[in-house]
Each structure stands twice: as structure tokens, then as C-alpha cells.
PDB file of N, CA and C in Angstrom:
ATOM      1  N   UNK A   1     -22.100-101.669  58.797  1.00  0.00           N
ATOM      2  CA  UNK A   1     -22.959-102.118  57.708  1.00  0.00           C
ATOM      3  C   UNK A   1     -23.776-103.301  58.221  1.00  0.00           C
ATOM      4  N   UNK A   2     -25.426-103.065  58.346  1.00  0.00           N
ATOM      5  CA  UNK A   2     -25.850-104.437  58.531  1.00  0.00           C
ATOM      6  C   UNK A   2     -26.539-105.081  57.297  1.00  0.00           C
ATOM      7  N   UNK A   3     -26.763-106.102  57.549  1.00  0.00           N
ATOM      8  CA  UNK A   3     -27.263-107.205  56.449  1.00  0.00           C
ATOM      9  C   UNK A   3     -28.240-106.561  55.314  1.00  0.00           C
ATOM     10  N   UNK A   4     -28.719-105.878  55.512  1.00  0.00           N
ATOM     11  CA  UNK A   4     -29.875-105.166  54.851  1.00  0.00           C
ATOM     12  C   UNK A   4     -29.648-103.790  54.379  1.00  0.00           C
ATOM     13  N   UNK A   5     -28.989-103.530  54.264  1.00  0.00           N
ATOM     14  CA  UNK A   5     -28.831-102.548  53.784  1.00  0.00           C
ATOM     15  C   UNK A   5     -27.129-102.058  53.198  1.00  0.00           C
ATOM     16  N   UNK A   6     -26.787-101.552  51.714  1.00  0.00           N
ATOM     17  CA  UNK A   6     -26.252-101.160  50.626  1.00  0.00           C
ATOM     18  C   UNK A   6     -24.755-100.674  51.907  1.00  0.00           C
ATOM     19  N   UNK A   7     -23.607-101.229  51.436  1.00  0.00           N
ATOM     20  CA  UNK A   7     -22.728-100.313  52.043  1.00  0.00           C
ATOM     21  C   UNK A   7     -22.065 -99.370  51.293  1.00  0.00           C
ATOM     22  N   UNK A   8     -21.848 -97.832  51.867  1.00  0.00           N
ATOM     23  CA  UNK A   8     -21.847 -97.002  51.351  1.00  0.00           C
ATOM     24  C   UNK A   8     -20.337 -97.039  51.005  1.00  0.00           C
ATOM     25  N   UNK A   9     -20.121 -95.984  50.017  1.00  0.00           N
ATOM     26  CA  UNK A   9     -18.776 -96.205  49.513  1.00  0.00           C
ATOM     27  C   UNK A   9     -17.676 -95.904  50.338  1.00  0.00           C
ATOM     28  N   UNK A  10     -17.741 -95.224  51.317  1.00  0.00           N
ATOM     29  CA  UNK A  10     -16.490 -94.953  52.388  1.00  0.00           C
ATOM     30  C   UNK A  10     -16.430 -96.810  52.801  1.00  0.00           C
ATOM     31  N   UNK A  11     -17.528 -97.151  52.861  1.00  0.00           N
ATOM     32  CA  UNK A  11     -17.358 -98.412  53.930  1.00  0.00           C
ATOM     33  C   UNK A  11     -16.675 -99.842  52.817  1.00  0.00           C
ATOM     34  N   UNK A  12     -17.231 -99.595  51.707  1.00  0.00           N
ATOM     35  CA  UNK A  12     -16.376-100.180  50.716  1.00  0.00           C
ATOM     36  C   UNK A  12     -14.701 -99.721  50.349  1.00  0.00           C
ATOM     37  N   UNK A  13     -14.486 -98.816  50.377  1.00  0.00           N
ATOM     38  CA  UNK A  13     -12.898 -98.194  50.666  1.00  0.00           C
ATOM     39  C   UNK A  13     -12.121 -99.106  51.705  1.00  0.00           C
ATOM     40  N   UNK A  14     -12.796 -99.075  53.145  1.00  0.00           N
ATOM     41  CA  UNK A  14     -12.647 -99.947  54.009  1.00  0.00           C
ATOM     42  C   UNK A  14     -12.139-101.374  54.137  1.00  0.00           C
ATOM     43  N   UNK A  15     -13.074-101.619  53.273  1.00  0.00           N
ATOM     44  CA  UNK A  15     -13.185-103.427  53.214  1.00  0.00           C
ATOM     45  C   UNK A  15     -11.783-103.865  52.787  1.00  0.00           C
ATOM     46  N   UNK A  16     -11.446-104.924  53.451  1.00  0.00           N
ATOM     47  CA  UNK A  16     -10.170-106.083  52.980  1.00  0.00           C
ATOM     48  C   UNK A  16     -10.600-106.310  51.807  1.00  0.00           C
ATOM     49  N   UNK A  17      -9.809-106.998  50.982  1.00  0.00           N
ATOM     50  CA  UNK A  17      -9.711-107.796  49.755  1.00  0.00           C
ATOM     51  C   UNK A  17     -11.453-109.246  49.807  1.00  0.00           C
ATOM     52  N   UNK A  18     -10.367-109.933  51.051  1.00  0.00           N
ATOM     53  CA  UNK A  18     -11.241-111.100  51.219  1.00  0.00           C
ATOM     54  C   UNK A  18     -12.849-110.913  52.025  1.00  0.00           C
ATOM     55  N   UNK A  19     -12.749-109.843  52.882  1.00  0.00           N
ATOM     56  CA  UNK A  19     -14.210-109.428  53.084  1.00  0.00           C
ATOM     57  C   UNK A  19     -14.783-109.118  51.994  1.00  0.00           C
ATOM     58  N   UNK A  20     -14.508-107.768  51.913  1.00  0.00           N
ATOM     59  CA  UNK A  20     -15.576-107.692  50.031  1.00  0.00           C
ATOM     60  C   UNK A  20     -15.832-109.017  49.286  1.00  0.00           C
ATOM     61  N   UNK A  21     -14.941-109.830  48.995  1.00  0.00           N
ATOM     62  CA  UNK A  21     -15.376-111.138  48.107  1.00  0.00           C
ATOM     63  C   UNK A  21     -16.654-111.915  49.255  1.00  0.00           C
ATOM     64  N   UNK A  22     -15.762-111.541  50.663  1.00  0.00           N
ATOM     65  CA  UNK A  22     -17.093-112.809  50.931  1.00  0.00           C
ATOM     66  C   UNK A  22     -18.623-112.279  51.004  1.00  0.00           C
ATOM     67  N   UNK A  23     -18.163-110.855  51.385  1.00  0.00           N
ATOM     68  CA  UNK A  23     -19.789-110.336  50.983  1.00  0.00           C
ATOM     69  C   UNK A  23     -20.322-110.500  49.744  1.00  0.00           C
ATOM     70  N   UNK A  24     -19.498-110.587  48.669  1.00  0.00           N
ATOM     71  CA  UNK A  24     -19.794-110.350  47.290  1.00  0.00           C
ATOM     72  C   UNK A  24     -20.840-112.088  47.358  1.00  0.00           C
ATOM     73  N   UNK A  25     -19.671-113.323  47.670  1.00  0.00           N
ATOM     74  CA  UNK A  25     -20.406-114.409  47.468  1.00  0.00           C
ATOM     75  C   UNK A  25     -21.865-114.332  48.547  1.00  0.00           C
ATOM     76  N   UNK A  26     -22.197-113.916  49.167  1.00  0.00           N
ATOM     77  CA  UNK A  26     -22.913-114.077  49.899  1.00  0.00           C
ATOM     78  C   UNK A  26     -24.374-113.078  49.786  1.00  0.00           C
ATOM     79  N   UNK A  27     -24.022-112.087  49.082  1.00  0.00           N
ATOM     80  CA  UNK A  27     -25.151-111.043  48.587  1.00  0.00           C
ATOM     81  C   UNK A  27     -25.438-111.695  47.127  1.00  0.00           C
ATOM     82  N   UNK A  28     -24.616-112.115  46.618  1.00  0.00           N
ATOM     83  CA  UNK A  28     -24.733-113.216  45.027  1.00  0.00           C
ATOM     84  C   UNK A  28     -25.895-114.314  45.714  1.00  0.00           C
ATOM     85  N   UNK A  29     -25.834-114.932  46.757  1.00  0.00           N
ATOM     86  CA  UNK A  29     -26.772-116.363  47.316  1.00  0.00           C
ATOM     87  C   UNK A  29     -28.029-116.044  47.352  1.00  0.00           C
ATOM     88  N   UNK A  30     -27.941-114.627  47.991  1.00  0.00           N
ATOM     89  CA  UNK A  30     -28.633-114.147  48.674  1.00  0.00           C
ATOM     90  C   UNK A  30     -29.642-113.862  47.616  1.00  0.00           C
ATOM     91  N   UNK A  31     -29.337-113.167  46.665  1.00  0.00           N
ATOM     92  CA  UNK A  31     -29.900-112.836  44.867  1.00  0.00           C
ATOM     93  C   UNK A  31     -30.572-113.968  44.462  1.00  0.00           C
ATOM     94  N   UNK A  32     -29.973-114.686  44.395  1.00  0.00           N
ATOM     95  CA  UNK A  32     -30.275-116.217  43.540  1.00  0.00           C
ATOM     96  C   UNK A  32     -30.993-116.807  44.337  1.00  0.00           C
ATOM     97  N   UNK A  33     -31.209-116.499  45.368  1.00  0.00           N
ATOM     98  CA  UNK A  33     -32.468-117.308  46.430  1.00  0.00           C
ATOM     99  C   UNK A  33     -33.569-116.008  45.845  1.00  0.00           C
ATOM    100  N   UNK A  34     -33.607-114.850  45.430  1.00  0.00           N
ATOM    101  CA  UNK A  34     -35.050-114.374  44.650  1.00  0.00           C
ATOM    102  C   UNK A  34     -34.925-113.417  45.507  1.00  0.00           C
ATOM    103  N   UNK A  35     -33.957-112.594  46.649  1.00  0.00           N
ATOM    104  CA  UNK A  35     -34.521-111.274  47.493  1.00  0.00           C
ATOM    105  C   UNK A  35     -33.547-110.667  46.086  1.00  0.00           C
ATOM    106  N   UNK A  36     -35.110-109.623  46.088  1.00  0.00           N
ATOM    107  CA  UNK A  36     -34.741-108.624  45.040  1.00  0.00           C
ATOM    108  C   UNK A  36     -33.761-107.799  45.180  1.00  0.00           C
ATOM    109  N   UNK A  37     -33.560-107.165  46.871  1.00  0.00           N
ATOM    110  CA  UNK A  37     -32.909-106.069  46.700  1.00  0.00           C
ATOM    111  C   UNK A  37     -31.097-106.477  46.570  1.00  0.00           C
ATOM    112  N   UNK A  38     -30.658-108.037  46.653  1.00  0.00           N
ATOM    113  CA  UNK A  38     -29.908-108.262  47.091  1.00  0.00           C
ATOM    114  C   UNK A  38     -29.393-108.014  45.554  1.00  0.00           C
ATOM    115  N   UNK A  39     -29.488-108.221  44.620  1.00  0.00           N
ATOM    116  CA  UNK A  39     -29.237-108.400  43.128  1.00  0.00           C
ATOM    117  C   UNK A  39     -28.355-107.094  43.008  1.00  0.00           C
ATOM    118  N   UNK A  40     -28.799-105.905  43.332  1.00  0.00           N
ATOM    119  CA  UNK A  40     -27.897-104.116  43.412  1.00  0.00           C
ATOM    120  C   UNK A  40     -26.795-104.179  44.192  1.00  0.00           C
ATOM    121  N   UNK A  41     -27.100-104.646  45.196  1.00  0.00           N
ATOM    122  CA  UNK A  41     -25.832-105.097  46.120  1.00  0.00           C
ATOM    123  C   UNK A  41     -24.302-105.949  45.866  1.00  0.00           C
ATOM    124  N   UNK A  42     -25.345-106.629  44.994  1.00  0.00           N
ATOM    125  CA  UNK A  42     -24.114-107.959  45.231  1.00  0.00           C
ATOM    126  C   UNK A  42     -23.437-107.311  44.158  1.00  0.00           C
ATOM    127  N   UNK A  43     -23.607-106.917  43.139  1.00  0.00           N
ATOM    128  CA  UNK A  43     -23.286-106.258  41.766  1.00  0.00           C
ATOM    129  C   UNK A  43     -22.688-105.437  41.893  1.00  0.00           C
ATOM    130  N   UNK A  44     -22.564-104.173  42.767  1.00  0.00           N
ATOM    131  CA  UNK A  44     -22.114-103.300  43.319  1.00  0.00           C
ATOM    132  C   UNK A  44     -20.707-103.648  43.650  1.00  0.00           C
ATOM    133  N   UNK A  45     -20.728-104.877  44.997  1.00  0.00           N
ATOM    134  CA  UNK A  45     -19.308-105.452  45.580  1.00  0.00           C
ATOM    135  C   UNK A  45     -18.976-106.524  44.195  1.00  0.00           C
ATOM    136  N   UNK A  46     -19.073-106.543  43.498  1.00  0.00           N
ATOM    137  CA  UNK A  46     -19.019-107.287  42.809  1.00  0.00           C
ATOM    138  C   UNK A  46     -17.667-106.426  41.261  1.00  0.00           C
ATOM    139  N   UNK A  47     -18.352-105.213  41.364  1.00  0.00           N
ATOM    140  CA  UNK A  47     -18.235-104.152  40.730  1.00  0.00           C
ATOM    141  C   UNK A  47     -16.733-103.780  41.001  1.00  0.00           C
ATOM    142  N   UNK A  48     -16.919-103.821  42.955  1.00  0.00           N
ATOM    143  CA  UNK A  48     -15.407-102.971  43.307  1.00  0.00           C
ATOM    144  C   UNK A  48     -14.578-103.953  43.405  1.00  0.00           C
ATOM    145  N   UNK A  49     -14.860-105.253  43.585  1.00  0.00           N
ATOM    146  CA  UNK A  49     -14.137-106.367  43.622  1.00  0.00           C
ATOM    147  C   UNK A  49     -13.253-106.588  41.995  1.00  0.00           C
ATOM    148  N   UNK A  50     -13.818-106.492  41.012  1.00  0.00           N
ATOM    149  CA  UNK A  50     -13.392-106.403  39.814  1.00  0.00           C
ATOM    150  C   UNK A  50     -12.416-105.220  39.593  1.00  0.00           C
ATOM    151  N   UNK A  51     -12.820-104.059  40.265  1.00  0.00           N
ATOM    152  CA  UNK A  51     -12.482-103.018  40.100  1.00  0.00           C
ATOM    153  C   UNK A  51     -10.603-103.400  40.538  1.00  0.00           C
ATOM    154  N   UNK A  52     -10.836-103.572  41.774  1.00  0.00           N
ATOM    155  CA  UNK A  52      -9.447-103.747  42.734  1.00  0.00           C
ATOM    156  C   UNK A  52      -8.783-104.581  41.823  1.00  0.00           C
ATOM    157  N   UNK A  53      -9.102-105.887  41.315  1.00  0.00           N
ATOM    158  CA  UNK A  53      -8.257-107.229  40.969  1.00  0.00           C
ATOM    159  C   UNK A  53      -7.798-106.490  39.734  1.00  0.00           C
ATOM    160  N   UNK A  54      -8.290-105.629  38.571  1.00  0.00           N
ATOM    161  CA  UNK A  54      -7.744-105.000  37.794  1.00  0.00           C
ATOM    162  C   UNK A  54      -6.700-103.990  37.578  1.00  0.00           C
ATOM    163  N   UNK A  55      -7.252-103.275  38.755  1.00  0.00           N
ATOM    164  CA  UNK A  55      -5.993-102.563  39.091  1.00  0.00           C
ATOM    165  C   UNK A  55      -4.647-103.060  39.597  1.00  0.00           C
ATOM    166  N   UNK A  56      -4.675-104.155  40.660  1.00  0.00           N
ATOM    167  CA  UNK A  56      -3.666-104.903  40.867  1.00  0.00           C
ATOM    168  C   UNK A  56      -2.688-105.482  39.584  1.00  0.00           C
ATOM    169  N   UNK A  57      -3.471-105.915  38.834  1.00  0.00           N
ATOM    170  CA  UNK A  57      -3.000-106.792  37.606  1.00  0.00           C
ATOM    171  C   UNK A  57      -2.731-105.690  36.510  1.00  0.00           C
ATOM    172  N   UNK A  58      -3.149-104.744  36.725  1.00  0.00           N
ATOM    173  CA  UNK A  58      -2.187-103.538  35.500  1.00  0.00           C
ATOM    174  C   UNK A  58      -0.985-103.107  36.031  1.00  0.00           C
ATOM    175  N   UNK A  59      -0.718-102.847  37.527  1.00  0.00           N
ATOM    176  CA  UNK A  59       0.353-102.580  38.225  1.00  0.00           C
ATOM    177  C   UNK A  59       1.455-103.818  38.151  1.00  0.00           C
ATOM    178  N   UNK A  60       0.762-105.058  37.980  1.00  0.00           N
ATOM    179  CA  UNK A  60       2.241-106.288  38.136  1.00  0.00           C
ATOM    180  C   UNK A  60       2.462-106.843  36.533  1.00  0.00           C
ATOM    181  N   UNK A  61       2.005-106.437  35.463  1.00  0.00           N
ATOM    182  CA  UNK A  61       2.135-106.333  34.068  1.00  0.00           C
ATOM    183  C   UNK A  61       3.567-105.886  33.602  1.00  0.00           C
ATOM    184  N   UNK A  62       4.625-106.231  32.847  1.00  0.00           N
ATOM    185  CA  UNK A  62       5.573-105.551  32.128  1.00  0.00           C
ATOM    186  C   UNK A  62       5.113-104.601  31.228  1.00  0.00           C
ATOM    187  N   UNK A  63       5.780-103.706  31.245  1.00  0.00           N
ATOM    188  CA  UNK A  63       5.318-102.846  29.968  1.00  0.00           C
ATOM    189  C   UNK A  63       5.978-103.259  28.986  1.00  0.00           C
ATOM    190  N   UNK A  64       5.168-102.970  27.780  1.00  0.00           N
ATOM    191  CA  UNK A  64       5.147-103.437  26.213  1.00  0.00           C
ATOM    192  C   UNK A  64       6.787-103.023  25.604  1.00  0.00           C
ATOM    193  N   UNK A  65       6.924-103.995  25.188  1.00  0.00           N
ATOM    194  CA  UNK A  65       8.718-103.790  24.669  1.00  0.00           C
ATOM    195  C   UNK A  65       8.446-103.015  23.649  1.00  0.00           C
ATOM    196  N   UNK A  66       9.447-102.125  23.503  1.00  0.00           N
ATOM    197  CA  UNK A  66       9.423-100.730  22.301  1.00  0.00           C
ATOM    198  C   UNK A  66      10.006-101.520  20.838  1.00  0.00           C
ATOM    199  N   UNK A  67       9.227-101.016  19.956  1.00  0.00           N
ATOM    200  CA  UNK A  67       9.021-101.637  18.501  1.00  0.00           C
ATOM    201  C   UNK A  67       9.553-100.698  17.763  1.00  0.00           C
ATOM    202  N   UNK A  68      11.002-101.041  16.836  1.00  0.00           N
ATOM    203  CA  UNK A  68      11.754-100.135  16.260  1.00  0.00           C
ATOM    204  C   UNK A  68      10.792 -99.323  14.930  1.00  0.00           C
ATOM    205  N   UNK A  69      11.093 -97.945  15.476  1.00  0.00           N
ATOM    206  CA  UNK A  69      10.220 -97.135  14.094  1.00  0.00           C
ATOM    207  C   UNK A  69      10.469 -97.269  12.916  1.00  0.00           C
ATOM    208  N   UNK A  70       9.552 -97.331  12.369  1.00  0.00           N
ATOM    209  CA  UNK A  70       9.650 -98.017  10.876  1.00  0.00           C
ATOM    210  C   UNK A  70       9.754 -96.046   9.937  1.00  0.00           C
ATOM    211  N   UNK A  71      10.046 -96.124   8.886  1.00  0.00           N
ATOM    212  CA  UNK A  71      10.079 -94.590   8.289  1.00  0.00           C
ATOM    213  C   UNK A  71       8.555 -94.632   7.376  1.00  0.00           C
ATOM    214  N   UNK A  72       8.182 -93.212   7.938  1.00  0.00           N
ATOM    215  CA  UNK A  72       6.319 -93.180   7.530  1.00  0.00           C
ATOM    216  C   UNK A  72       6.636 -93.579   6.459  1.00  0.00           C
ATOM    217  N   UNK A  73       7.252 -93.152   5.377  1.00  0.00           N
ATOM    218  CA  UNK A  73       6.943 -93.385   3.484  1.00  0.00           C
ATOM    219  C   UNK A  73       6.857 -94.475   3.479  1.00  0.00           C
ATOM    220  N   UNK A  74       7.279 -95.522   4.581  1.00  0.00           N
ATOM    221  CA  UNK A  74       7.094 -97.559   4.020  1.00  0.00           C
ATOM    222  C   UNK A  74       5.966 -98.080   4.558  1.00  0.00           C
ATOM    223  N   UNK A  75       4.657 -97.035   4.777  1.00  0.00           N
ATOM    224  CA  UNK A  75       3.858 -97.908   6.059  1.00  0.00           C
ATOM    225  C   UNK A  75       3.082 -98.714   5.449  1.00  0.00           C
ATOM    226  N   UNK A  76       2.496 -98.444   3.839  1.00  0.00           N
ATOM    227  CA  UNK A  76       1.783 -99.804   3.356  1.00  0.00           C
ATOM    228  C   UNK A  76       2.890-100.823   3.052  1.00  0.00           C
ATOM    229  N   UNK A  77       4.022-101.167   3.482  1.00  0.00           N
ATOM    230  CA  UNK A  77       5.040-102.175   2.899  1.00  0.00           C
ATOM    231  C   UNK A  77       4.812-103.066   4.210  1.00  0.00           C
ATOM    232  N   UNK A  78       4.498-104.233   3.905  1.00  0.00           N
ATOM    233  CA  UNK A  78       3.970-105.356   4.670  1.00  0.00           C
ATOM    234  C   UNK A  78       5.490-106.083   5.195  1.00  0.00           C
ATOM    235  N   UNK A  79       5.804-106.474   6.089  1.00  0.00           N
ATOM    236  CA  UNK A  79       6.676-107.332   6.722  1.00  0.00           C
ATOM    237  C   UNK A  79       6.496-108.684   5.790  1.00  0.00           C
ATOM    238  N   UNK A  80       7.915-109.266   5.160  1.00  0.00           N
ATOM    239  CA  UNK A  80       7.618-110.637   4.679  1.00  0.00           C
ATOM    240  C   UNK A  80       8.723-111.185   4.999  1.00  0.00           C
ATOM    241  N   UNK A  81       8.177-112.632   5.189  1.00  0.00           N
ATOM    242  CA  UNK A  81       9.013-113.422   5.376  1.00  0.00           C
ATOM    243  C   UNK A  81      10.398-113.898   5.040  1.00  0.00           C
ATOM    244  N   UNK A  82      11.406-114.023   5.357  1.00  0.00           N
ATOM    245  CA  UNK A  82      12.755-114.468   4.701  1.00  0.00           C
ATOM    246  C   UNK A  82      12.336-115.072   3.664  1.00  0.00           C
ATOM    247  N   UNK A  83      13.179-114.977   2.480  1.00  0.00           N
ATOM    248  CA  UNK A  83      13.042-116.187   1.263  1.00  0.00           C
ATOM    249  C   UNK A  83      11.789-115.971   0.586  1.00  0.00           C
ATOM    250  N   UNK A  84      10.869-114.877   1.314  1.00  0.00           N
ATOM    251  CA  UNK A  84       9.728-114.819  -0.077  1.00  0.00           C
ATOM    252  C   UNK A  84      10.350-113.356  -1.315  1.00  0.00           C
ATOM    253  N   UNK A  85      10.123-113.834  -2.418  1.00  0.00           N
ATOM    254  CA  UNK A  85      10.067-112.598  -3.784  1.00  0.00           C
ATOM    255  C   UNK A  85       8.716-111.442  -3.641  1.00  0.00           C
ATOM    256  N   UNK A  86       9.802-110.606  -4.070  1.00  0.00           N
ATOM    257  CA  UNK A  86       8.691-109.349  -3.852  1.00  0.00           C
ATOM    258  C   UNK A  86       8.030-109.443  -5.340  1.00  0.00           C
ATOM    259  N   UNK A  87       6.253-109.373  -5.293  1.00  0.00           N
ATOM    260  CA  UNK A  87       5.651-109.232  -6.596  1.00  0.00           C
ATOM    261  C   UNK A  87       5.961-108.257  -7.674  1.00  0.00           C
ATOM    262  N   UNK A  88       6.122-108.448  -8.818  1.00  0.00           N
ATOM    263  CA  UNK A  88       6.793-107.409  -9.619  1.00  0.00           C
ATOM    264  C   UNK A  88       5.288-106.258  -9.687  1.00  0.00           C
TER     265      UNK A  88
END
């Protein structure tokens, strides 16, 4: 991949963690200094960079503790607090 030109998605597959970011910061500079084409680019690594850190972070997540089933006929009956009276 040289400087100028889009790396293709095999070559993004490729990339380390910390390469992609540093291309990412560096096609971001590159944008914000006004080269147009750099703006697709950086957005792009920017894109798979988000992509990866999400996936990581759904994989090291607990899964959701199981919530005892309530019986369908009570489902408008609201949870209340200890010690409150039910409205007549």
C-alpha cells in the first residue's frame, strides 16, 4: 500500500491493530490539512478500526443474567415497592 492510494480490503484484513490506528491518525491529518482524497480513506480505516474494537468488546462482555419469567396474565402488573398499598 503506498501513500496515495485506498488500501484494499485484503490489505486491511492484514493490518495489526496499532498499524490501522496509525494510518487511521495519519490519513485523519492528512484530511484536515484539506487533501480531499484523504477524507474516504481515513473514514474507511477509521470504519474497520471501530469495526475490530467492537467486536473485541462484545466478545469480553458477560452475558445478561436471566430474569425470572413472570406469568403472561400479570404483564400490565407493575413491580412495586415493599410497603407500598395496592390502589383499590
Amino acid at each position: 500500500m503506498t501513500r496515495h492510494d485506498a488500501p484494499s480490503a485484503a490489505e486491511l484484513a492484514q493490518l495489526e491493530d496499532g498499524v490501522l490506528e496509525r494510518l487511521a491518525l495519519d490519513w485523519r491529518a492528512s484530511a484536515s490539512r484539506g487533501e480531499k482524497q484523504a477524507y474516504g480513506v481515513a473514514h474507511m480505516l477509521e470504519v474497520e478500526l471501530r469495526r475490530r474494537v467492537r467486536g473485541r468488546r462484545a466478545e469480553q462482555q458477560p452475558p445478561p443474567p436471566a430474569s425470572a419469567p413472570r406469568p403472561w396474565w400479570q404483564f400490565w402488573q407493575a413491580r412495586r415497592a415493599p410497603g407500598v398499598p395496592r390502589s383499590p
